[in-house]
C-alpha atoms as a PDB file:
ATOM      1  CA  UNK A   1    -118.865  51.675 -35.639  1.00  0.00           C
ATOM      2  CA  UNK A   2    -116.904  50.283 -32.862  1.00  0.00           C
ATOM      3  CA  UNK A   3    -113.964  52.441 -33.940  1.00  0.00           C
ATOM      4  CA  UNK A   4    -116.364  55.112 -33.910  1.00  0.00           C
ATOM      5  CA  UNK A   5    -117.677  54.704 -30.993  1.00  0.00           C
ATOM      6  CA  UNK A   6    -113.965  54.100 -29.074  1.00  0.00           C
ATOM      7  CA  UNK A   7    -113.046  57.188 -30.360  1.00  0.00           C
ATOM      8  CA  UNK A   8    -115.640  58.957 -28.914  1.00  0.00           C
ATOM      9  CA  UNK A   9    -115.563  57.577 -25.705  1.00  0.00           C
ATOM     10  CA  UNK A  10    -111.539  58.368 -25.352  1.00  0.00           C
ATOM     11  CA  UNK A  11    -111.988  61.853 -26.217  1.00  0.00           C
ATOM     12  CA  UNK A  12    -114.644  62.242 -23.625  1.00  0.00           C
ATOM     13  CA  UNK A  13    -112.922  60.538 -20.995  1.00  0.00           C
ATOM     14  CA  UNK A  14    -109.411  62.603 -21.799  1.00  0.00           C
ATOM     15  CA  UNK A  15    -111.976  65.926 -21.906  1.00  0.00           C
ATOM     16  CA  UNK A  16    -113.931  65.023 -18.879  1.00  0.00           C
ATOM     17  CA  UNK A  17    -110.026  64.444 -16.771  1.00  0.00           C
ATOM     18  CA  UNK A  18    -108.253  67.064 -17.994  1.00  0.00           C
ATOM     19  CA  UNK A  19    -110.496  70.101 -17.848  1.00  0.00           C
ATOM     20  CA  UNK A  20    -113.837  68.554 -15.538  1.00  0.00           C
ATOM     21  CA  UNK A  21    -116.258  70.560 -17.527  1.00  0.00           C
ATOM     22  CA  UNK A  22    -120.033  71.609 -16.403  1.00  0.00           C
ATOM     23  CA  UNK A  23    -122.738  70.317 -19.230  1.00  0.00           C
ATOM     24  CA  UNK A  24    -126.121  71.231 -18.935  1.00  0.00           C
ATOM     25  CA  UNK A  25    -128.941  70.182 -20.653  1.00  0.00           C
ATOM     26  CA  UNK A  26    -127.663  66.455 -22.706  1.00  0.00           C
ATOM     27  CA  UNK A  27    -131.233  65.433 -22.515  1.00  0.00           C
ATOM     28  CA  UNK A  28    -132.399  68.594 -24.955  1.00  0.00           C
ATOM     29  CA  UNK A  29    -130.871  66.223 -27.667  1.00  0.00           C
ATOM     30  CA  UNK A  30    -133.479  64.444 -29.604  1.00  0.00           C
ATOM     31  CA  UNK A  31    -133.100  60.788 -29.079  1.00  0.00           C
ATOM     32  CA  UNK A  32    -133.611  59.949 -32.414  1.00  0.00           C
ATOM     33  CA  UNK A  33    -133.952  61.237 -35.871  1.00  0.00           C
ATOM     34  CA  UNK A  34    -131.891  63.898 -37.403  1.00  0.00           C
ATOM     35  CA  UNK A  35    -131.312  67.190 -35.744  1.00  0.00           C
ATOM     36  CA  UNK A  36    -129.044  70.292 -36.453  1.00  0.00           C
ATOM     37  CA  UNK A  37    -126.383  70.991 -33.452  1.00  0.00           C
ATOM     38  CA  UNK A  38    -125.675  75.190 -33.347  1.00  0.00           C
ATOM     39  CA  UNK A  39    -123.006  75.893 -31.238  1.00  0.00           C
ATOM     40  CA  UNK A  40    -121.184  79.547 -30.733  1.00  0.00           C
ATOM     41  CA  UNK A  41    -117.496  79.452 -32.227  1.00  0.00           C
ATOM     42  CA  UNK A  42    -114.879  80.390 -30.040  1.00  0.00           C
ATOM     43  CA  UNK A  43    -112.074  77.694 -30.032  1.00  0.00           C
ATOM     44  CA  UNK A  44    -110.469  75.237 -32.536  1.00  0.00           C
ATOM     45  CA  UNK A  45    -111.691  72.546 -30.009  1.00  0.00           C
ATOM     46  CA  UNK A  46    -115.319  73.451 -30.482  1.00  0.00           C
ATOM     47  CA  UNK A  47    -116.156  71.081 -32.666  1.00  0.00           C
ATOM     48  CA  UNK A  48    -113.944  68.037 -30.999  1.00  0.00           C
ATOM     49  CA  UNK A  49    -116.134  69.131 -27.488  1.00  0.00           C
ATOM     50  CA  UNK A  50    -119.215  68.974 -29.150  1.00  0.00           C
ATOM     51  CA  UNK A  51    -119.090  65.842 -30.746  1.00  0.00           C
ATOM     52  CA  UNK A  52    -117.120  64.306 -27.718  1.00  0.00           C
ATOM     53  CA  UNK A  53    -119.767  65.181 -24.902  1.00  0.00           C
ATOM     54  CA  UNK A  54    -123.244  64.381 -26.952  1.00  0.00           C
ATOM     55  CA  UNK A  55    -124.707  61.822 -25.954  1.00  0.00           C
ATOM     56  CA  UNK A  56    -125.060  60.865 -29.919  1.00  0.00           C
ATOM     57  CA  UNK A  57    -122.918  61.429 -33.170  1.00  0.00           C
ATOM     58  CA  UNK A  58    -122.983  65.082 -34.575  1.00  0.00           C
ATOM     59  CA  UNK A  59    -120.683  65.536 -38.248  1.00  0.00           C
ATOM     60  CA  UNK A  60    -119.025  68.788 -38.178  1.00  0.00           C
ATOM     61  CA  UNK A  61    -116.754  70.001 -41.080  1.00  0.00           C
ATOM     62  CA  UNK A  62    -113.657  69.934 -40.820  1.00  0.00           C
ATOM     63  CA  UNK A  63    -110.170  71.405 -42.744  1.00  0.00           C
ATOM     64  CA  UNK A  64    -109.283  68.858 -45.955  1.00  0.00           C
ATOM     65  CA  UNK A  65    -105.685  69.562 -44.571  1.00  0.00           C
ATOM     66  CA  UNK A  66    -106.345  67.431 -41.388  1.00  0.00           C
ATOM     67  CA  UNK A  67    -107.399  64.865 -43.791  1.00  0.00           C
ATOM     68  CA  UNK A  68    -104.574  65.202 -46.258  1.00  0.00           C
ATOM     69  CA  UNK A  69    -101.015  66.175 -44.001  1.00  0.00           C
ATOM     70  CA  UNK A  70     -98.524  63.537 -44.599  1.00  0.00           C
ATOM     71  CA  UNK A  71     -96.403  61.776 -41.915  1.00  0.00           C
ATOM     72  CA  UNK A  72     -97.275  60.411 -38.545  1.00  0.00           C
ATOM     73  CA  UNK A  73     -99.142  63.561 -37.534  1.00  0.00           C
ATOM     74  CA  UNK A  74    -101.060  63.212 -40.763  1.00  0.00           C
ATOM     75  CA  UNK A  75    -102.516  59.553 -40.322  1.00  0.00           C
ATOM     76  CA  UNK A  76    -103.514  60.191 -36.971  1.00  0.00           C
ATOM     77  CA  UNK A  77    -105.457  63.348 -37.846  1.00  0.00           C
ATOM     78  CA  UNK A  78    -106.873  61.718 -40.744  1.00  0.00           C
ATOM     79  CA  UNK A  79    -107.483  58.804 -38.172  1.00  0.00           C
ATOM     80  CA  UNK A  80    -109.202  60.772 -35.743  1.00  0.00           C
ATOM     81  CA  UNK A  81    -110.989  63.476 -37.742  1.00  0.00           C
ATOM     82  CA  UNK A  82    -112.751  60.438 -40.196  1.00  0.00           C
ATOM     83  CA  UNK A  83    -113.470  58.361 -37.120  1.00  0.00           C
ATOM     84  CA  UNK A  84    -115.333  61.162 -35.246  1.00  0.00           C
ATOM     85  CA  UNK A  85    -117.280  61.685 -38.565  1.00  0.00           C
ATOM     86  CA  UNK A  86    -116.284  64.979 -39.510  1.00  0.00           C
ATOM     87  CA  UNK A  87    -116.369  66.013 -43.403  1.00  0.00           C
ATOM     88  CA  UNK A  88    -113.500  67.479 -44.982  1.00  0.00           C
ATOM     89  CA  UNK A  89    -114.082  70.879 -46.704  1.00  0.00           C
ATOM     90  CA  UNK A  90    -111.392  72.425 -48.950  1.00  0.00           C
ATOM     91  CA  UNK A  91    -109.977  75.863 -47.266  1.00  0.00           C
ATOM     92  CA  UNK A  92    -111.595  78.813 -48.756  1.00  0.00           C
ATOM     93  CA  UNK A  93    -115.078  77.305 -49.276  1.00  0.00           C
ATOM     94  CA  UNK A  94    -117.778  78.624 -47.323  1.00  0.00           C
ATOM     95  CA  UNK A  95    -119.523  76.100 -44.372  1.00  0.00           C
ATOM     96  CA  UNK A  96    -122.523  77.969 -45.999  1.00  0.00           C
ATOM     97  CA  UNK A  97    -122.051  77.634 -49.423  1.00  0.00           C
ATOM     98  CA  UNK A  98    -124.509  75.487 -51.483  1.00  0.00           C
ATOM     99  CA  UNK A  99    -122.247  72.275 -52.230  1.00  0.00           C
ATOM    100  CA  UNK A 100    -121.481  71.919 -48.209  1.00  0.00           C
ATOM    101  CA  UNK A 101    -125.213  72.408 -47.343  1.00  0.00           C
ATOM    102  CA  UNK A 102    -125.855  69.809 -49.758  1.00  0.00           C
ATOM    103  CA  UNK A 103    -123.345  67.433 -47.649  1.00  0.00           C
ATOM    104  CA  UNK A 104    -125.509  68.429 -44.059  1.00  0.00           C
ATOM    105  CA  UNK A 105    -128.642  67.532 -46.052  1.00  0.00           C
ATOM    106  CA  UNK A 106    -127.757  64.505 -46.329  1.00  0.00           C
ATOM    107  CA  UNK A 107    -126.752  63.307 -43.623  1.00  0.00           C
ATOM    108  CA  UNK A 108    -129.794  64.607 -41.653  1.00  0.00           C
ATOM    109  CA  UNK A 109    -132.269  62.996 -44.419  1.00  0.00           C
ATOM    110  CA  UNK A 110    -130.256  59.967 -43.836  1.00  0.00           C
ATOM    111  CA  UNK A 111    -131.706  60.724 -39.432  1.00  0.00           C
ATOM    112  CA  UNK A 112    -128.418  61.579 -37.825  1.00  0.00           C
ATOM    113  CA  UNK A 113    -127.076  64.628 -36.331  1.00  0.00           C
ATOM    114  CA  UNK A 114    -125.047  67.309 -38.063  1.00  0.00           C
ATOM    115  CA  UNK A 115    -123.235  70.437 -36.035  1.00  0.00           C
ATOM    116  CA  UNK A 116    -122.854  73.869 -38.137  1.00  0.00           C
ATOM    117  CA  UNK A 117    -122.025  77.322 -36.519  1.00  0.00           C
ATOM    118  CA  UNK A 118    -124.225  80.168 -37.502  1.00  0.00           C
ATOM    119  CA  UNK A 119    -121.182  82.272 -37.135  1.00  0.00           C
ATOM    120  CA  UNK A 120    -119.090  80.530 -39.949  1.00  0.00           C
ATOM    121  CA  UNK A 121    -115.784  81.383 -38.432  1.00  0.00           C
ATOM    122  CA  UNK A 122    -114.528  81.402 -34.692  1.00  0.00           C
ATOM    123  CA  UNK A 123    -114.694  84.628 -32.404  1.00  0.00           C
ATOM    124  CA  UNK A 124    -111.600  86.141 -31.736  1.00  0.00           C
ATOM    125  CA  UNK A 125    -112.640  88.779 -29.377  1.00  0.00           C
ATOM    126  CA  UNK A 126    -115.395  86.648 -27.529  1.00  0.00           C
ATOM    127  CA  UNK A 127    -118.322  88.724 -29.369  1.00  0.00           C
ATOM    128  CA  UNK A 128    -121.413  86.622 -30.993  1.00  0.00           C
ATOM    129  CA  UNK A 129    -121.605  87.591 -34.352  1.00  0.00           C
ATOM    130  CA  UNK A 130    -124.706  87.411 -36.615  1.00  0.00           C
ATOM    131  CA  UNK A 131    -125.733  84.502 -37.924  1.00  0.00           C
ATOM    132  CA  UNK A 132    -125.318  83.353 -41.409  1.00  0.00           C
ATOM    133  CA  UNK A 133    -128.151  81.937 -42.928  1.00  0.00           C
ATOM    134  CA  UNK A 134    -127.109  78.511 -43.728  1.00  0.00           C
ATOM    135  CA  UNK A 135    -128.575  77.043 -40.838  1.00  0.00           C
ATOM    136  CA  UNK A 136    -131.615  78.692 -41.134  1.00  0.00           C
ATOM    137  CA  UNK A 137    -131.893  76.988 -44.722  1.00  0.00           C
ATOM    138  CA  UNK A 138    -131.212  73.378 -43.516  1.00  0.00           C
ATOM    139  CA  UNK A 139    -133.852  73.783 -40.435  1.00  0.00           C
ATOM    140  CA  UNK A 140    -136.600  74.837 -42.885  1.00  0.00           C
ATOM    141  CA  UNK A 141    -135.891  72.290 -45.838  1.00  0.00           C
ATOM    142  CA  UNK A 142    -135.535  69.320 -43.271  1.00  0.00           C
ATOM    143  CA  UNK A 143    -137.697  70.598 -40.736  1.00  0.00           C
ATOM    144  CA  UNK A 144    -135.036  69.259 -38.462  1.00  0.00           C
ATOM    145  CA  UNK A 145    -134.926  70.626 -35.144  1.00  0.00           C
ATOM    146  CA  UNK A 146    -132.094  72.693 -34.493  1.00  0.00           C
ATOM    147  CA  UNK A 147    -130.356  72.460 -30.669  1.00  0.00           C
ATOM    148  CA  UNK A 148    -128.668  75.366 -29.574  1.00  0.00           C
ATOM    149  CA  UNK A 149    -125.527  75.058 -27.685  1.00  0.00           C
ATOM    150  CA  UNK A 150    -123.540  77.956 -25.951  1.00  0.00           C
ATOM    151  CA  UNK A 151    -119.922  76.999 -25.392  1.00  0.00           C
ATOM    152  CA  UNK A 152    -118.370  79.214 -22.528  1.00  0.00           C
ATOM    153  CA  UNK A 153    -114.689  79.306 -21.581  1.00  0.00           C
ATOM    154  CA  UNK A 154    -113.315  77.232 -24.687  1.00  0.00           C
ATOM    155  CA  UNK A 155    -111.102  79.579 -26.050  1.00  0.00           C
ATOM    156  CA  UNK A 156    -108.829  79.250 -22.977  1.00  0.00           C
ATOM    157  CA  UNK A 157    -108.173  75.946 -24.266  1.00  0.00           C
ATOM    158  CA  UNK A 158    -105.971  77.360 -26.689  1.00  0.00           C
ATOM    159  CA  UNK A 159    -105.221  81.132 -25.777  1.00  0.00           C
ATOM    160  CA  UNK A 160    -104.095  82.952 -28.782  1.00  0.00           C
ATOM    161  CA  UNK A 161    -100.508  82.246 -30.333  1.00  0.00           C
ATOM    162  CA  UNK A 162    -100.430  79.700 -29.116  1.00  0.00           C
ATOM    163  CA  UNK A 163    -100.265  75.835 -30.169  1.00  0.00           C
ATOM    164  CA  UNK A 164    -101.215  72.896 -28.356  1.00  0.00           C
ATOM    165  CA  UNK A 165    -104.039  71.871 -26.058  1.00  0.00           C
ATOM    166  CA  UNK A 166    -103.900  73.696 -22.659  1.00  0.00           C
ATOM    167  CA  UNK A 167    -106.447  71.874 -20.243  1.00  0.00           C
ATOM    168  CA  UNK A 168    -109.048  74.056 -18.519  1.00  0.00           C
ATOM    169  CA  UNK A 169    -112.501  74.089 -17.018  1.00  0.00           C
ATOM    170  CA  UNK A 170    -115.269  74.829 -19.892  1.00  0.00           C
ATOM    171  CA  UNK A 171    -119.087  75.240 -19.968  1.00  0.00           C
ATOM    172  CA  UNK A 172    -120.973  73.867 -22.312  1.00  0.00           C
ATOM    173  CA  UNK A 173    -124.900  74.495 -21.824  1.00  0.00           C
ATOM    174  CA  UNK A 174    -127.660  72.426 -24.393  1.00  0.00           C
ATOM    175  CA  UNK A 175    -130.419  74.248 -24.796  1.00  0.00           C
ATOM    176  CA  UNK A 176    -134.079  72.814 -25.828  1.00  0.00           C
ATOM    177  CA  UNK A 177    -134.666  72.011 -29.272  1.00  0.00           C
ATOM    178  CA  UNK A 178    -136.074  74.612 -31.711  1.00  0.00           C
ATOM    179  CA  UNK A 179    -139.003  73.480 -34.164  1.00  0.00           C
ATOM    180  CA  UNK A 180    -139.767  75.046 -37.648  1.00  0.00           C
ATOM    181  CA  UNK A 181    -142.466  74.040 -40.152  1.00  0.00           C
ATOM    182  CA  UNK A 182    -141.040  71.919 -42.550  1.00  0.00           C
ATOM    183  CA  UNK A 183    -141.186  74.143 -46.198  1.00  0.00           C
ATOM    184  CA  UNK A 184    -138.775  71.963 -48.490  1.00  0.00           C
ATOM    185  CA  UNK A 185    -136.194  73.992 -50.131  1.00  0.00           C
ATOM    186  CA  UNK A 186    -138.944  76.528 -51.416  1.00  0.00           C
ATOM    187  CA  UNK A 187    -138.680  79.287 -48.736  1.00  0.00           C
ATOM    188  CA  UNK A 188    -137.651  83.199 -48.745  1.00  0.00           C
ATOM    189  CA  UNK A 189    -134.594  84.700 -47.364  1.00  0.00           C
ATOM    190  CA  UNK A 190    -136.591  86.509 -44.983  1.00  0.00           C
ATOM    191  CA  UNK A 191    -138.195  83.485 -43.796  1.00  0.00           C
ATOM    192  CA  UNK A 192    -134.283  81.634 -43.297  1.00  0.00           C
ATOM    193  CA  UNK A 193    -132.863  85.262 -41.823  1.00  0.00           C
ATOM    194  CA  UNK A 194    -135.898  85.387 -39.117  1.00  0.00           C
ATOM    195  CA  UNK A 195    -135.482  81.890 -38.752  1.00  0.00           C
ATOM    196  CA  UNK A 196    -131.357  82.159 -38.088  1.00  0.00           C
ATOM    197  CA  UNK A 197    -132.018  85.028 -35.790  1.00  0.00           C
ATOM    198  CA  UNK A 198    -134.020  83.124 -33.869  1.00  0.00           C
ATOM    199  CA  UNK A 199    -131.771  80.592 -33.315  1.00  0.00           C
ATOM    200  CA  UNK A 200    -128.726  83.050 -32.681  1.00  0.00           C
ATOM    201  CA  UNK A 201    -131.066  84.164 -29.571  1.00  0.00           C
ATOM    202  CA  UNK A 202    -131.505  80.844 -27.873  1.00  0.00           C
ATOM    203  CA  UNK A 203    -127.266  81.038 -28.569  1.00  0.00           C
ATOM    204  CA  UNK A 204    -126.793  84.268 -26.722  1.00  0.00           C
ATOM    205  CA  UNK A 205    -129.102  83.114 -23.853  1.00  0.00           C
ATOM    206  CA  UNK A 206    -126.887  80.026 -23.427  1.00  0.00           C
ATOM    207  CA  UNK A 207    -123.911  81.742 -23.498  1.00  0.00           C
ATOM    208  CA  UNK A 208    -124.413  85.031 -22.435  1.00  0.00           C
ATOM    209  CA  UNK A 209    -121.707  86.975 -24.800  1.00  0.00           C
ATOM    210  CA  UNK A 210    -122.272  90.403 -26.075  1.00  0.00           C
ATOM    211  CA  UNK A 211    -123.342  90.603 -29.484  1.00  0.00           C
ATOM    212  CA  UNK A 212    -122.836  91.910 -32.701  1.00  0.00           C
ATOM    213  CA  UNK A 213    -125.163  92.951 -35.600  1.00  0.00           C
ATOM    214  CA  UNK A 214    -122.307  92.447 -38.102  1.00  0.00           C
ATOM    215  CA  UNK A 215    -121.140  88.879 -39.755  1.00  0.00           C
ATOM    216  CA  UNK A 216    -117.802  87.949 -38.238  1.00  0.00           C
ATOM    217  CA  UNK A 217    -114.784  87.531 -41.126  1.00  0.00           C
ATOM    218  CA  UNK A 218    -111.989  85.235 -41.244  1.00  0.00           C
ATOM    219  CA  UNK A 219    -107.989  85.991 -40.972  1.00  0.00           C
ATOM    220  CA  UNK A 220    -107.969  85.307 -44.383  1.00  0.00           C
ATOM    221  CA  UNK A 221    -111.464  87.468 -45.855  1.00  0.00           C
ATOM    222  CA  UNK A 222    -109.387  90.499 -43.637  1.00  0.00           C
END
């Protein structure tokens, strides 16, 4: 934990210097218990913000790759990646599929946080895309509530083709919590899609991108 925690705090501090972001809304986060963190997707930094600047832990997936790379460059990502609790996920396999929803489930029935994007896969052209219905799923089986995050500016962290980390002021607004009745895993599609549209709402108010009725698709699904 004290690894954990040291990790954390670095990456804040070296977030907060470097690019002197606005966050709004830290004390939407439950204090305790489990809760589902929904961000919009726009940079590969996303999820390092996220669990950087909440005030408590959230697990986000995270590429087996960063886990597995040999070298130097390899430990340390394994290093950082495990201490800042992400979960590796083989490439290929959906964040939504039933094996990785099992993984967020969980964690949250164990009371901690866990961050998934509706999206699945990072806007490339600033649009939200409709939300998958993963997290939709996880808020009704848990009954978790689910806290909506719009991330603005991120993708200027790293502007396309390009590598690195290029510092620059972000946004990152928490919006209040969202509460669903509790149904176990026994619920409808229809009840998880109006449930995941819901949440893709409070996401859009937060950030205020246009939007898209379509699912986004990865390099790779293209």
């Amino acid at each position: 934990m004290a690894l954990f925690d040291a990790v954390r705090w670095s990456t804040r501090t070296l977030i907060s210097g470097s690019c002197r972001p606005t966050v709004i809304g830290l004390e939407n986060v439950p204090k305790d218990g489990p809760y589902i963190v929904a961000p919009n997707h726009l940079s590969f930094f996303d999820s390092v913000i996220v669990q950087a600047l909440m005030p408590r832990p959230v697990a986000f997936f995270a590429k087996a790759e960063y886990f597995t790379t040999g070298g130097i460059k390899g430990r340390v990502m394994k290093s950082f990646f495990e201490s800042v609790g992400s979960i590796p996920v083989e490439r290929g396999e959906q964040a939504a599929s039933v094996q990785a929803l099992k993984t967020l489930l969980d964690i949250l029935e164990a009371g901690k946080g866990i961050g998934i994007y509706p999206e699945g896969t990072r806007s490339r052209d600033g649009i939200l895309y409709r939300g998958r219905t993963g997290v939709g799923w996880l808020a009704l089986t848990t009954g978790a509530p689910v806290v909506p995050v719009g991330l603005i500016g991120t993708e200027n962290l790293q502007p396309a083709g390009e590598k690195g980390f290029k510092p620059q002021h972000f946004t990152m607004k928490v919006g209040e919590p969202l509460y669903f009745e509790k149904t176990g895993p026994d619920h409808s599609l229809p009840a998880r899609r109006q449930v995941t549209d819901r949440i893709m709402d409070a996401i859009a108010e937060l950030s205020g991108q246009d939007r898209s009725t379509s699912y986004n698709q990865s390099k790779a699904a293209e």
